[in-house]
Protein backbone atom coordinates (compact mmCIF):
# COMPACT_ATOMS: atom_id res chain seq x y z
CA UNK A 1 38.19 -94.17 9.63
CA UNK A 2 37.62 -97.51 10.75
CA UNK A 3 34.07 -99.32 10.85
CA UNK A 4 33.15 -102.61 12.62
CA UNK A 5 31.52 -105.51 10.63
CA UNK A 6 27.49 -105.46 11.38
CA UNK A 7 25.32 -107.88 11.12
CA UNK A 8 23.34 -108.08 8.42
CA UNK A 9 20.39 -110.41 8.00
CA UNK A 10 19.72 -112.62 5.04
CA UNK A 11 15.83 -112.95 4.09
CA UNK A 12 13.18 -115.50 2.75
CA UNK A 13 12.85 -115.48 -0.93
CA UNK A 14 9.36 -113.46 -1.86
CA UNK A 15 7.87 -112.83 -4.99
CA UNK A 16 6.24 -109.50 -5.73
CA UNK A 17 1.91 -108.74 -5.77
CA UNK A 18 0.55 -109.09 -9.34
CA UNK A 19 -0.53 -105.72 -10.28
CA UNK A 20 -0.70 -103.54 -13.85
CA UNK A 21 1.96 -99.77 -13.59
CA UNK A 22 0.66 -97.35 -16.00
CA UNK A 23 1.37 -93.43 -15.23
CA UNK A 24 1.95 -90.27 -16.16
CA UNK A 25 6.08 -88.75 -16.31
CA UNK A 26 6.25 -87.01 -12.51
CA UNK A 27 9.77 -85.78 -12.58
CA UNK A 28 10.84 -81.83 -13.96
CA UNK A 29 13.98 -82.36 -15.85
CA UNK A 30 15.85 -81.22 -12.74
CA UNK A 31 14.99 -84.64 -10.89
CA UNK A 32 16.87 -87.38 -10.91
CA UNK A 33 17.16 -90.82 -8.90
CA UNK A 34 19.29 -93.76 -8.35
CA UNK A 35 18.75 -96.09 -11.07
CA UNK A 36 21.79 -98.10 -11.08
CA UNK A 37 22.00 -101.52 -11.90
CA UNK A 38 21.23 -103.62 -8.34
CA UNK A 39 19.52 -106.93 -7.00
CA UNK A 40 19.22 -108.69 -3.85
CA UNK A 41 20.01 -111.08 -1.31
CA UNK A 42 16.75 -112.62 -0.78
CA UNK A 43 14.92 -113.02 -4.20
CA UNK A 44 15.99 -112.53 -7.68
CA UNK A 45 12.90 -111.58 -9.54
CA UNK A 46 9.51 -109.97 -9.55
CA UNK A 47 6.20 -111.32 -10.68
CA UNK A 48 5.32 -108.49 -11.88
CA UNK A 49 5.55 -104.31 -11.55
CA UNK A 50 3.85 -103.08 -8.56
CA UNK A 51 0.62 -101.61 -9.00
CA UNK A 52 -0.17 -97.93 -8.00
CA UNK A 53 -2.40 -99.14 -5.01
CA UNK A 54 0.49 -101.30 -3.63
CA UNK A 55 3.01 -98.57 -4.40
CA UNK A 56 0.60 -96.15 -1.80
CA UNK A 57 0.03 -98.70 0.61
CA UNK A 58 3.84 -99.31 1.53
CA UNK A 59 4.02 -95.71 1.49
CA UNK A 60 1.28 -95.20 4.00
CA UNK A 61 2.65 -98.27 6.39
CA UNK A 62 6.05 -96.84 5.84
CA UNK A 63 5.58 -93.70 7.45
CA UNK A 64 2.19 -94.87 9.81
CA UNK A 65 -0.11 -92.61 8.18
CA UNK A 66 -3.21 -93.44 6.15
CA UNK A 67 -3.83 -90.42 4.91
CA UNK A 68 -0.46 -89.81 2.97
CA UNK A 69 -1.56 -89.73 -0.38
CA UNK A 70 0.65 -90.82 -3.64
CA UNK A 71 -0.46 -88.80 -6.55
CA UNK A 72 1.90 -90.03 -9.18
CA UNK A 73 3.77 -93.46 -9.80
CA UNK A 74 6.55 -93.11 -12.62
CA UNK A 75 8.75 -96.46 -13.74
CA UNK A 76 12.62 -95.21 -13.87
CA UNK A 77 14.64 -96.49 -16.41
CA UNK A 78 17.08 -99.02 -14.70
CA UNK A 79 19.85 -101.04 -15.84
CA UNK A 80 18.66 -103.79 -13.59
CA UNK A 81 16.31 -102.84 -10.49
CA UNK A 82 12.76 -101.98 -11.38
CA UNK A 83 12.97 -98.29 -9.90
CA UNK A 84 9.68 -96.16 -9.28
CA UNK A 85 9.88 -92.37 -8.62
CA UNK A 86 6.50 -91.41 -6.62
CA UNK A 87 5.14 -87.62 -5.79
CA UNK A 88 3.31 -87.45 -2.95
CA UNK A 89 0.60 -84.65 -2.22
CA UNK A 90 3.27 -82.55 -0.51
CA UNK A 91 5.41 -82.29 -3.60
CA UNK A 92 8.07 -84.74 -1.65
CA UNK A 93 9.29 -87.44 -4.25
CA UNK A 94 10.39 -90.99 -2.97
CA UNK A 95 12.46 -93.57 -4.86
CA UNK A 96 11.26 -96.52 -4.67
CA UNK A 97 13.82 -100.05 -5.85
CA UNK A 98 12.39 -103.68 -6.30
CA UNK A 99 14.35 -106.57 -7.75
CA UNK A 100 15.02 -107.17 -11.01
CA UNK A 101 11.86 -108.67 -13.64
CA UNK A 102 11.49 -112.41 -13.34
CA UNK A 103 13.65 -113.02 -16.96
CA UNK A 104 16.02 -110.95 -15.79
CA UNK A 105 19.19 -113.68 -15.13
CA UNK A 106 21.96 -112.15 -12.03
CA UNK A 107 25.18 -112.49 -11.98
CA UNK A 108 26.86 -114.48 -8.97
CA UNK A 109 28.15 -111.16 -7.11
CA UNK A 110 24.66 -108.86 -8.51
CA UNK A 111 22.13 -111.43 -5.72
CA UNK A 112 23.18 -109.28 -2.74
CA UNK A 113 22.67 -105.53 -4.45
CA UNK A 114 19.56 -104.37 -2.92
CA UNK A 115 21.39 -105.07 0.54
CA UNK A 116 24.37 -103.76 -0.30
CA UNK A 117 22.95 -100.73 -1.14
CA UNK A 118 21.31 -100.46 1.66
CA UNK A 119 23.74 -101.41 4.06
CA UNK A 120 26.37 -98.63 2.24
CA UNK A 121 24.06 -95.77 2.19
CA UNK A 122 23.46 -96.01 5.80
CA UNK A 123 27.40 -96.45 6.22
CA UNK A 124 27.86 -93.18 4.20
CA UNK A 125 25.41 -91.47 6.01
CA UNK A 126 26.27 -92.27 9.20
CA UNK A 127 30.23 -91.75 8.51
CA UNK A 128 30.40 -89.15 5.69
CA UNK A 129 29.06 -86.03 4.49
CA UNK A 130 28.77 -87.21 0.87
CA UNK A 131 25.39 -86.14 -1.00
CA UNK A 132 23.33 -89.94 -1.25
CA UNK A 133 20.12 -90.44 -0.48
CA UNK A 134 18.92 -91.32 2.69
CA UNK A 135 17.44 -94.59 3.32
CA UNK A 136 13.79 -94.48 4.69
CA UNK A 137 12.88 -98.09 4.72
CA UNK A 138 14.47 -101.32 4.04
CA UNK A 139 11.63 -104.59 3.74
CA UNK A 140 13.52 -107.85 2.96
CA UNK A 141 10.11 -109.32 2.63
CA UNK A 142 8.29 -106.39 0.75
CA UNK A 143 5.39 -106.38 2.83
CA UNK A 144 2.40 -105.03 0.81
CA UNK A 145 4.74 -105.51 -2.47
CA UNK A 146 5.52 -109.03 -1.46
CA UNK A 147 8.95 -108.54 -2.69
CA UNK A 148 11.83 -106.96 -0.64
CA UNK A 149 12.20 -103.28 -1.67
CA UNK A 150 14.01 -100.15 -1.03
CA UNK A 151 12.72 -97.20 -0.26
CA UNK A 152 15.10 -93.68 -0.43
CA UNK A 153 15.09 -90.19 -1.01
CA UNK A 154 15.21 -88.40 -4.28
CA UNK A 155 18.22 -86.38 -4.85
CA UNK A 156 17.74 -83.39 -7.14
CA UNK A 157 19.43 -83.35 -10.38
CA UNK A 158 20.45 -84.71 -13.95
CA UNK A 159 22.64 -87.55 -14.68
CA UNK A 160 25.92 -86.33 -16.13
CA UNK A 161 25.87 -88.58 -19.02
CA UNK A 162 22.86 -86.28 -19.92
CA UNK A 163 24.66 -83.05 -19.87
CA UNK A 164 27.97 -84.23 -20.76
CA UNK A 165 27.81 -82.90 -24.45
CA UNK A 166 26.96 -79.31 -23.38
CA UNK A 167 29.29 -78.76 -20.40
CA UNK A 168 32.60 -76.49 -21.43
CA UNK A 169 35.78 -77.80 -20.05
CA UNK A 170 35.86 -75.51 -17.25
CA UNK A 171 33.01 -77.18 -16.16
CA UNK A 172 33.84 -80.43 -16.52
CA UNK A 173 37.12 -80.12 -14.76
CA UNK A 174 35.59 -78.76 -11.94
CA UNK A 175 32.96 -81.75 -11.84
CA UNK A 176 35.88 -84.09 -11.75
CA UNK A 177 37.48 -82.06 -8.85
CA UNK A 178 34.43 -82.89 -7.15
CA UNK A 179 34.25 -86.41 -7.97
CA UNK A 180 38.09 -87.29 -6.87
CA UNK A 181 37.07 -85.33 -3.20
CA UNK A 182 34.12 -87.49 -3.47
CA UNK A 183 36.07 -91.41 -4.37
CA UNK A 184 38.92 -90.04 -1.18
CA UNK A 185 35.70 -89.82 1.35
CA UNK A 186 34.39 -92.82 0.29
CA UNK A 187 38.01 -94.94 0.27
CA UNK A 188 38.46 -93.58 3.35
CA UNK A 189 36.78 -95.84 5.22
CA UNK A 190 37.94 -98.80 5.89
CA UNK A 191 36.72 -102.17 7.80
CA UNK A 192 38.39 -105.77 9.41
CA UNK A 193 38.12 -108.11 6.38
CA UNK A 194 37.93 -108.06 2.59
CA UNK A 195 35.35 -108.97 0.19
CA UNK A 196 31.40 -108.41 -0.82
CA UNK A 197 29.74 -106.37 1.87
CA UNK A 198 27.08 -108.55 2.86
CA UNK A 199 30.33 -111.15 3.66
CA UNK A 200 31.98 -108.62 5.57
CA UNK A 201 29.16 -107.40 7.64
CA UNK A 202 28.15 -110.60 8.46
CA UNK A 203 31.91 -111.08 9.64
CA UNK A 204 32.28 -114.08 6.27
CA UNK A 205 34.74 -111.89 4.74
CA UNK A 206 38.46 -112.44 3.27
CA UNK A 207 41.59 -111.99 5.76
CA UNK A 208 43.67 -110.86 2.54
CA UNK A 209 42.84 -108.86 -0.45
CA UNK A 210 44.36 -111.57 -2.97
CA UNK A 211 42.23 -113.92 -1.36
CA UNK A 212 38.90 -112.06 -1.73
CA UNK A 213 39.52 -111.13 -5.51
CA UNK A 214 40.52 -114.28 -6.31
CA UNK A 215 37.29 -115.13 -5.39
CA UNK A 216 35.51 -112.48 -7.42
CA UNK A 217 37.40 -113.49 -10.45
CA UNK A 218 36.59 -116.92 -9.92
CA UNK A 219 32.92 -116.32 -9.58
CA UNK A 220 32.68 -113.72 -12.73
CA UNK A 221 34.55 -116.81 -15.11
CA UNK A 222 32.21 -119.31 -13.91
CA UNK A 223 29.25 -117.24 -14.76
CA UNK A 224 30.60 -116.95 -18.32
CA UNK A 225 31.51 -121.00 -18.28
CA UNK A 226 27.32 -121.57 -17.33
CA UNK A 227 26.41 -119.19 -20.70
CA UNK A 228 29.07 -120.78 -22.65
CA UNK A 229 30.73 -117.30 -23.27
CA UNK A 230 34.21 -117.52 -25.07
CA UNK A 231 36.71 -115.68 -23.15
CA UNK A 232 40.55 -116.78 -22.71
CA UNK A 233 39.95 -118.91 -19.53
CA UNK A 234 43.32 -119.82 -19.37
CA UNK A 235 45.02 -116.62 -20.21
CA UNK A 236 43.02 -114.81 -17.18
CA UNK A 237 43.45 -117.30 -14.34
CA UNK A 238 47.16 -117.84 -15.54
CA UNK A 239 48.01 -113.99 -16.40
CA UNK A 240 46.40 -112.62 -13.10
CA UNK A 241 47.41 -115.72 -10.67
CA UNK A 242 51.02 -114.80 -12.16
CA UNK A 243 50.62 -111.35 -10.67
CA UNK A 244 48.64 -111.92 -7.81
CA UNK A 245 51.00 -111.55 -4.91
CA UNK A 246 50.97 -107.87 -6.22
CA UNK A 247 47.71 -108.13 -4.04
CA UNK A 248 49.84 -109.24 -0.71
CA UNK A 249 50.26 -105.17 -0.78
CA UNK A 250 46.46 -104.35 0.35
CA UNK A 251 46.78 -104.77 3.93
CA UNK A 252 43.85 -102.79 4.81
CA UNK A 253 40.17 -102.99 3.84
CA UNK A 254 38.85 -99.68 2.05
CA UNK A 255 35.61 -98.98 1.00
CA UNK A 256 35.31 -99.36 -2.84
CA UNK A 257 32.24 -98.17 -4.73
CA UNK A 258 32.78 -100.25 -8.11
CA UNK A 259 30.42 -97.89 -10.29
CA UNK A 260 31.35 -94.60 -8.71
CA UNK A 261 31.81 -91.77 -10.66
CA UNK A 262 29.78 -93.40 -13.95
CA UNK A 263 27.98 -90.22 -15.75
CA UNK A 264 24.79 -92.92 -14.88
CA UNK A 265 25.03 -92.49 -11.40
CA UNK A 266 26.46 -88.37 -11.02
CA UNK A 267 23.84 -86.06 -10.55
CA UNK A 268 24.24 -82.82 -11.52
CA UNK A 269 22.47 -79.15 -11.06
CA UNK A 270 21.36 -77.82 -14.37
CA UNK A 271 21.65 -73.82 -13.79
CA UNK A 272 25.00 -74.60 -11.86
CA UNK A 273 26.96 -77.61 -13.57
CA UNK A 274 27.88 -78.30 -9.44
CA UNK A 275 27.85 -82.20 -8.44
CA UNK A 276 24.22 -82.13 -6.20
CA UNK A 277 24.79 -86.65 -5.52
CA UNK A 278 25.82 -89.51 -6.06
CA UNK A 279 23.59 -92.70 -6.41
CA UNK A 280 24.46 -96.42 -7.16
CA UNK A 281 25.83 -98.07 -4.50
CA UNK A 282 25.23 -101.66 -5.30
CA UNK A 283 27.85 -102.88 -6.29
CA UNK A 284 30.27 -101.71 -3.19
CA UNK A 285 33.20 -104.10 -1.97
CA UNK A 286 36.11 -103.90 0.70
CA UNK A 287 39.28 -104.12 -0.87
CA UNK A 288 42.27 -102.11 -2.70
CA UNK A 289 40.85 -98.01 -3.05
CA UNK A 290 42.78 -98.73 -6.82
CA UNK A 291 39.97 -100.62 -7.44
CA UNK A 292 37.54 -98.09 -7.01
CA UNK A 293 35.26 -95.96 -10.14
CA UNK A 294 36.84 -92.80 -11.56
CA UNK A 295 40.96 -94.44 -10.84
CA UNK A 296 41.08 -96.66 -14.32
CA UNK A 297 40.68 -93.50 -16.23
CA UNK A 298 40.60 -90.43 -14.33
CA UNK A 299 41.39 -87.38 -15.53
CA UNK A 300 43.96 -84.41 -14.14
CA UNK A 301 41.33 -82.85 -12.75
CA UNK A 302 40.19 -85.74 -10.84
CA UNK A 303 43.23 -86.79 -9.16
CA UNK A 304 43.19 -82.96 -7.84
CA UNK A 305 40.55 -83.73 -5.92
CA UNK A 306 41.76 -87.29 -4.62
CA UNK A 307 44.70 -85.80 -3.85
CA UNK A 308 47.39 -88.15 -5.30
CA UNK A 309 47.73 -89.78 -8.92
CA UNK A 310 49.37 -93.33 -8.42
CA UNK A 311 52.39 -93.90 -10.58
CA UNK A 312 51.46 -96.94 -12.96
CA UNK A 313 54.50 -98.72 -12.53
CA UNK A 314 55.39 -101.92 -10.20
CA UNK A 315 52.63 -102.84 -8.46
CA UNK A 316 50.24 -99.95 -8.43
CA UNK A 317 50.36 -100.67 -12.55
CA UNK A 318 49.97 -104.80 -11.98
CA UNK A 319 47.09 -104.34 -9.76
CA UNK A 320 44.97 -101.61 -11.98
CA UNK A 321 45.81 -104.35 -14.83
CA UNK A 322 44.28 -106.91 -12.82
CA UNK A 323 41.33 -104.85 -12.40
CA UNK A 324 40.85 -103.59 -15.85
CA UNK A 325 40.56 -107.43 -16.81
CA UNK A 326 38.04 -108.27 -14.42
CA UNK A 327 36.26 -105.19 -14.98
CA UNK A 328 36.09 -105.78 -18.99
CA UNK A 329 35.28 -109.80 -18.12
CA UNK A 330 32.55 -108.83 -16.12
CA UNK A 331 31.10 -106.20 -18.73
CA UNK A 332 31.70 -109.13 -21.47
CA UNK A 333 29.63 -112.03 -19.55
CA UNK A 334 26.89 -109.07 -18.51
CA UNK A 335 26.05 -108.62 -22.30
CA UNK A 336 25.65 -112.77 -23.02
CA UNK A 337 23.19 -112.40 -20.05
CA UNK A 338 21.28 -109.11 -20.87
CA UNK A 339 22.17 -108.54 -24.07
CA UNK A 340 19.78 -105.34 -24.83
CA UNK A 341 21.19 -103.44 -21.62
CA UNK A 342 23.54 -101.30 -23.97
CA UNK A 343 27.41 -103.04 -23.39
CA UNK A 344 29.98 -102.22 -25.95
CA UNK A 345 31.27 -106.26 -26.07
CA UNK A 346 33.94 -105.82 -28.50
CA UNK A 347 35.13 -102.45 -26.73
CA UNK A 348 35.30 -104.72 -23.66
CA UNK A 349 37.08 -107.53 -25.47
CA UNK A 350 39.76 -105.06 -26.42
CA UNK A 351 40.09 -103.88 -22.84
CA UNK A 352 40.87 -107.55 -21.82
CA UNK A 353 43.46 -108.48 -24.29
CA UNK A 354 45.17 -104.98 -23.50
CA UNK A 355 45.24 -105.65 -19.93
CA UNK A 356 46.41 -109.68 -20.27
CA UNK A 357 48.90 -108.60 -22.72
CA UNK A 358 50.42 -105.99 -20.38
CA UNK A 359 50.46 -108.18 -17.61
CA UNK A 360 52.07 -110.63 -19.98
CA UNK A 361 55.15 -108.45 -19.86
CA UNK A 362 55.66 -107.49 -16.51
């Protein structure tokens, strides 16, 4: 399927309301949300957490109604957005995603998240019948919050990096199914250039694939040149730009959802162990469907569901290479700049000098 490049709008940088969060837990332990880690185009911190009155008044100007009334406020835990989960008075729950806190330091490619979300999820729903939430309200200038915000539905269900350790393998298997039916929707669609989707919907993107992750590359080793982090410059640009024409091969733009299929962002039913949604669509790109969450290391089950497992050899095996190593140099410069969200550095490092040392050979 085939989507035309939209425009999407680029905001004024806003700060968030001063306010104190304090709350009781809201959800059952069959509620889940989208807490993925996500930013955004227009401002890259918060003041402050919204306070409960603030919370209520976007609420009520959301949906035109002053006497919707929030009963609970409850702060997600989030890799990188600060996430609220609110319960109204008609036992509907609403996510609720603001930037990241002011000391929180992005990433070139995380300052367009909270758009790209956005922009995605109303792709998906327009395009797909994948379970995501549904976007109620995008605010690039927060309004009553002061800070742009997005505001979805709550899917029901538990992250499967909760339940992993009790499912059997029958279960799992058939989770995986799920998830490879799930990554061949979402690679299915495609658009006119590569690149970041805010760039592509605002018709900036790549005309080639090697082109646009070039780019990506480049951006991800100068973030780790402005910390200082010691990775083998060299070694990637040469080892990669070696292999790049591999690349030339990606003629047409796919949909790739970098963090799909992480146990973070799968929600599953408790009583059923069935896939009820998938969340975390920040980080989304238009490029090679290789690329894409779940391929690296899929299992059997998995490429059931896709539909094909690509034979690592030639340039299907050059490319995923290329991709482990930017995927392990990303997760290595994310830990010098958050270093207490939970990345395994050295299990990273390893991935790196695996992947360099197999391109090294071909």
């Amino acid at each position: 399927m085939h989507l035309p490049p939209l425009d999407v709008a680029v905001y004024p940088v806003a700060t968030m309301s001063r306010g104190s969060y304090s709350s009781r837990p809201i959800r059952p332990s069959s509620i889940a949300s989208s807490t993925s880690s996500s930013s955004s185009a227009s401002s890259r911190s918060c003041t402050a957490s919204p306070d409960f009155p603030s919370i209520q008044k976007v609420i009520r100007s959301v949906f035109r109604s002053s006497s919707i009334k929030v009963l609970q406020a409850e702060r997600l835990q989030g890799q990188l957005h600060q996430v609220y989960l609110s319960k109204l008075a008609d036992g509907s729950l609403l996510v609720l995603k603001c930037p990241p806190a002011y000391n929180v330091r992005l990433l070139r490619h995380e300052k367009y998240f909270l758009e790209t979300e956005r922009t995605t999820l109303e792709t998906l729903h327009e395009y797909t019948q994948l379970p995501v939430p549904q976007v109620i309200k995008f605010d690039g200038q927060g309004g009553a919050l002061g800070s742009p915000y997005l505001m979805m539905s709550c899917i029901p269900g538990r992250k499967l990096s909760e339940m992993a350790a009790s499912l059997t393998t029958s279960e799992r298997s058939n989770i995986d199914r799920t998830l490879g039916s799930h990554v061949k929707a979402l690679t299915a669609l495609s658009a006119t250039q590569f690149g970041m989707t805010h760039r592509v919907f605002a018709k900036k993107g790549c005309n080639t694939w090697r082109e646009a992750f070039l780019s990506l590359l480049e951006a991800i080793l100068r973030d780790a040149e402005d910390m200082l982090v010691t990775v083998p410059y060299d070694s990637i640009r040469y080892y990669i730009g070696k292999s790049s024409h591999f690349l030339d091969e990606v003629t047409q733009p796919r949909l790739v959802a970098m963090d799909a299929c992480d146990p973070q962002d799968v929600l599953i039913n408790e009583q059923t162990k069935q896939v009820t949604g998938l969340v975390g669509f920040s980080n989304v790109i238009w490029g090679d469907p290789l690329m894409s969450g779940g391929i690296a290391d899929g299992s059997d089950a998995f490429f059931e569901g896709l539909g094909e497992c690509p034979a690592r050899v030639g340039s299907v095996k050059a490319r995923i290479l290329m991709y482990t190593a930017y995927r392990a140099t990303v997760r290595i410069v994310a830990h010098h700049y958050r270093p207490h969200q939970g990345i395994d550095e050295l299990d990273a490092r390893r991935a790196l000098s695996y992947a360099l040392n197999d391109l090294a050979q071909m």
